[in-house]
C-alpha atoms as a PDB file:
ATOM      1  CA  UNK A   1      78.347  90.265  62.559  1.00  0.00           C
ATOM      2  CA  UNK A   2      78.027  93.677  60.510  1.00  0.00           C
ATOM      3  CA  UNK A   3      75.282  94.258  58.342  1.00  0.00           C
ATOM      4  CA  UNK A   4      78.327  95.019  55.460  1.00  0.00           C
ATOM      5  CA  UNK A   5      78.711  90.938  56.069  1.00  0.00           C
ATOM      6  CA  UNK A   6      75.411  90.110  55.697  1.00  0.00           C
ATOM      7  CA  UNK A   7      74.996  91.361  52.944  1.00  0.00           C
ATOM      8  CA  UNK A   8      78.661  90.431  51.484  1.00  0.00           C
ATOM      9  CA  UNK A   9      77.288  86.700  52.375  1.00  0.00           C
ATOM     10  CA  UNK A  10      74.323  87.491  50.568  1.00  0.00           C
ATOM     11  CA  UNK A  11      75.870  88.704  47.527  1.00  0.00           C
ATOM     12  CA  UNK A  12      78.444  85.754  47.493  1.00  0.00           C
ATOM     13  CA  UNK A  13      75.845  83.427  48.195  1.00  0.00           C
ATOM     14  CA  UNK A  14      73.730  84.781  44.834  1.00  0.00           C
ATOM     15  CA  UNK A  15      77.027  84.690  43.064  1.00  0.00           C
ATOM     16  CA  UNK A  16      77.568  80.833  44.000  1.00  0.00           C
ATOM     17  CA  UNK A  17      74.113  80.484  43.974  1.00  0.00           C
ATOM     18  CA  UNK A  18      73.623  81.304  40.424  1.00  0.00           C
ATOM     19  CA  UNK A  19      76.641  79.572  38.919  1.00  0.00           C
ATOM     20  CA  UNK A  20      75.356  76.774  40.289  1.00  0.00           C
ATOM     21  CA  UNK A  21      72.446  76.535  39.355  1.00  0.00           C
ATOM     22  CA  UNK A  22      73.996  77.753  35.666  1.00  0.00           C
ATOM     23  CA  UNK A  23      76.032  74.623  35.622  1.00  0.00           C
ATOM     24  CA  UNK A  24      74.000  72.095  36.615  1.00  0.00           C
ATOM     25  CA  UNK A  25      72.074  70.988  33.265  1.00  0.00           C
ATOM     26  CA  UNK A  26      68.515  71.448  32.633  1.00  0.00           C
ATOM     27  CA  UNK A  27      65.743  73.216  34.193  1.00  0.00           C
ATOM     28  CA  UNK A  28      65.432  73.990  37.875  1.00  0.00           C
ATOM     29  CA  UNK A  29      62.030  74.624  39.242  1.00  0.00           C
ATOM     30  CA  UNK A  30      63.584  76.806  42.257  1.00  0.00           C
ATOM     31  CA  UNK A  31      63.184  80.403  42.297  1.00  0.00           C
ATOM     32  CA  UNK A  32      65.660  82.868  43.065  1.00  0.00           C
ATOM     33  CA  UNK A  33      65.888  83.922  47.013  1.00  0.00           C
ATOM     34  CA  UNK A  34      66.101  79.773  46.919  1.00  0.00           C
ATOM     35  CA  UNK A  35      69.135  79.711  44.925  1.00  0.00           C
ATOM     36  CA  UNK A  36      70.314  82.469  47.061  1.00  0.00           C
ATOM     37  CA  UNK A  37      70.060  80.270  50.155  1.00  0.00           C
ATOM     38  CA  UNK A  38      70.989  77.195  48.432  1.00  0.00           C
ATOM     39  CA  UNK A  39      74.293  79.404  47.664  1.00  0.00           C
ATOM     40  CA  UNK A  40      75.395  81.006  51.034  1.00  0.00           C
ATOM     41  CA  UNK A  41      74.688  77.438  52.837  1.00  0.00           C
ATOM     42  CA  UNK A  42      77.466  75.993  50.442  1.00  0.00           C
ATOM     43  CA  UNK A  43      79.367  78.911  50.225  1.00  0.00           C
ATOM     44  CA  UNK A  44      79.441  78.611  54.443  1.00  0.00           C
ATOM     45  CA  UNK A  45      79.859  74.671  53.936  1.00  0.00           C
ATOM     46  CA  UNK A  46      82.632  75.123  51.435  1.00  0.00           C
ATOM     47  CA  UNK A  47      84.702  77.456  53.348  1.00  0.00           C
ATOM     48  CA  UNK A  48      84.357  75.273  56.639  1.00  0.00           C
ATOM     49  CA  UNK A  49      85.532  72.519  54.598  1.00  0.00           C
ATOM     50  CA  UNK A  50      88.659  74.071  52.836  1.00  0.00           C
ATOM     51  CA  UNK A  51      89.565  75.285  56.678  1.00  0.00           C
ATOM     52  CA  UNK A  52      89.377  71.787  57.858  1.00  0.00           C
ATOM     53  CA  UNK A  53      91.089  70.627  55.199  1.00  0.00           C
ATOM     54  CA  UNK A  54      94.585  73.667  55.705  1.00  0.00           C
ATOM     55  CA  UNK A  55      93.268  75.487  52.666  1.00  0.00           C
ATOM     56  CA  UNK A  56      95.512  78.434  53.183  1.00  0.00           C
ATOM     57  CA  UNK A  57      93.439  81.856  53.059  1.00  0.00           C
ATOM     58  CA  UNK A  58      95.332  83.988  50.734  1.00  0.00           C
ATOM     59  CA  UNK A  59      94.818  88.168  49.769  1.00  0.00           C
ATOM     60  CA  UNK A  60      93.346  87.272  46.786  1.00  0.00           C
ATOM     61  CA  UNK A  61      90.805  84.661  45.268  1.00  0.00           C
ATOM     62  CA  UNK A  62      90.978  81.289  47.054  1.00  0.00           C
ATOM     63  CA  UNK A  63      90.579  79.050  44.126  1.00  0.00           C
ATOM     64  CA  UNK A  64      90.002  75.651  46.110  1.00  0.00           C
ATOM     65  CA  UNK A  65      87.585  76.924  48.375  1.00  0.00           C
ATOM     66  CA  UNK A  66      85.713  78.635  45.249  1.00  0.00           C
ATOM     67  CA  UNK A  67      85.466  75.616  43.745  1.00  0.00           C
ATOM     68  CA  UNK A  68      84.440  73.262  46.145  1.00  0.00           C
ATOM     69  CA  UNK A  69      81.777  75.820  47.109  1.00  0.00           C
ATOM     70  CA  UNK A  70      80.431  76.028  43.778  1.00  0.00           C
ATOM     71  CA  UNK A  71      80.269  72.118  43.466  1.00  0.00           C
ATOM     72  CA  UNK A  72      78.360  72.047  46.844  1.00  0.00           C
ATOM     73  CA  UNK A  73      75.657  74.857  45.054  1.00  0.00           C
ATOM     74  CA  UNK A  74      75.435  72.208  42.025  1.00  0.00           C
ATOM     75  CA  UNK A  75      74.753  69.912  44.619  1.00  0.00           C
ATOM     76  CA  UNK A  76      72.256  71.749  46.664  1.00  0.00           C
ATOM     77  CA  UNK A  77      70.776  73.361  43.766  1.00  0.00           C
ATOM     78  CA  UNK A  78      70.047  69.499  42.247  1.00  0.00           C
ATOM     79  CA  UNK A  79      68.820  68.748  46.011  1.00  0.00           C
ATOM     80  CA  UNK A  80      66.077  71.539  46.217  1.00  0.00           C
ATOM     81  CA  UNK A  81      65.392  70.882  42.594  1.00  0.00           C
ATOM     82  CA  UNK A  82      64.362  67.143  42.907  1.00  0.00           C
ATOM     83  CA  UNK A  83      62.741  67.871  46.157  1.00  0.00           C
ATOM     84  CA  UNK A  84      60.684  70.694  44.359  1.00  0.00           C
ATOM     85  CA  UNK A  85      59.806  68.326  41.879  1.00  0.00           C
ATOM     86  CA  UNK A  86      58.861  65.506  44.261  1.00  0.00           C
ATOM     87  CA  UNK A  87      56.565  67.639  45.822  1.00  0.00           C
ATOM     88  CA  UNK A  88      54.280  68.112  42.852  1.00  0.00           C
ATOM     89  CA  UNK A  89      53.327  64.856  42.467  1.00  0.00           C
END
């Protein structure tokens, strides 16, 4: 692993990360390096799932595996967002 990947996977994961978080409705009490996270763990999630699945890997954007790695940041993001809240109490 290259640091040029690390931080690719950190830019991607911000990227997923913050659309995420953008589409799921209402306010998240998460701060940003947490949306980060939440967003490489699905973008890693979402890519191991769209290889399991034959996804093919093409030259260009992999639509699939973008999506289902953006629904798995909506998910996460809604996760770390209840938990967040839950803690308050």
């Amino acid at each position: 692993m290259t640091i040029a990947s690390i931080l690719g996977a950190i830019i991607i994961g911000a990227i997923i990360g913050a659309v995420g978080r953008l589409l799921l409705p209402g306010r998240q009490p998460i701060g940003w390096v947490l949306t980060i996270v939440v967003g490489i763990v699905a973008a890693l999630i979402g890519t191991a799932i769209a290889q399991a699945m034959g996804v093919a890997t093409t030259d260009g954007i992999d639509w699939i595996e973008l999506v289902m790695q953006v629904v798995l940041a909506v998910v996460g993001v809604g996760i770390v967002a209840g938990l967040k809240r839950g803690s308050r109490v």
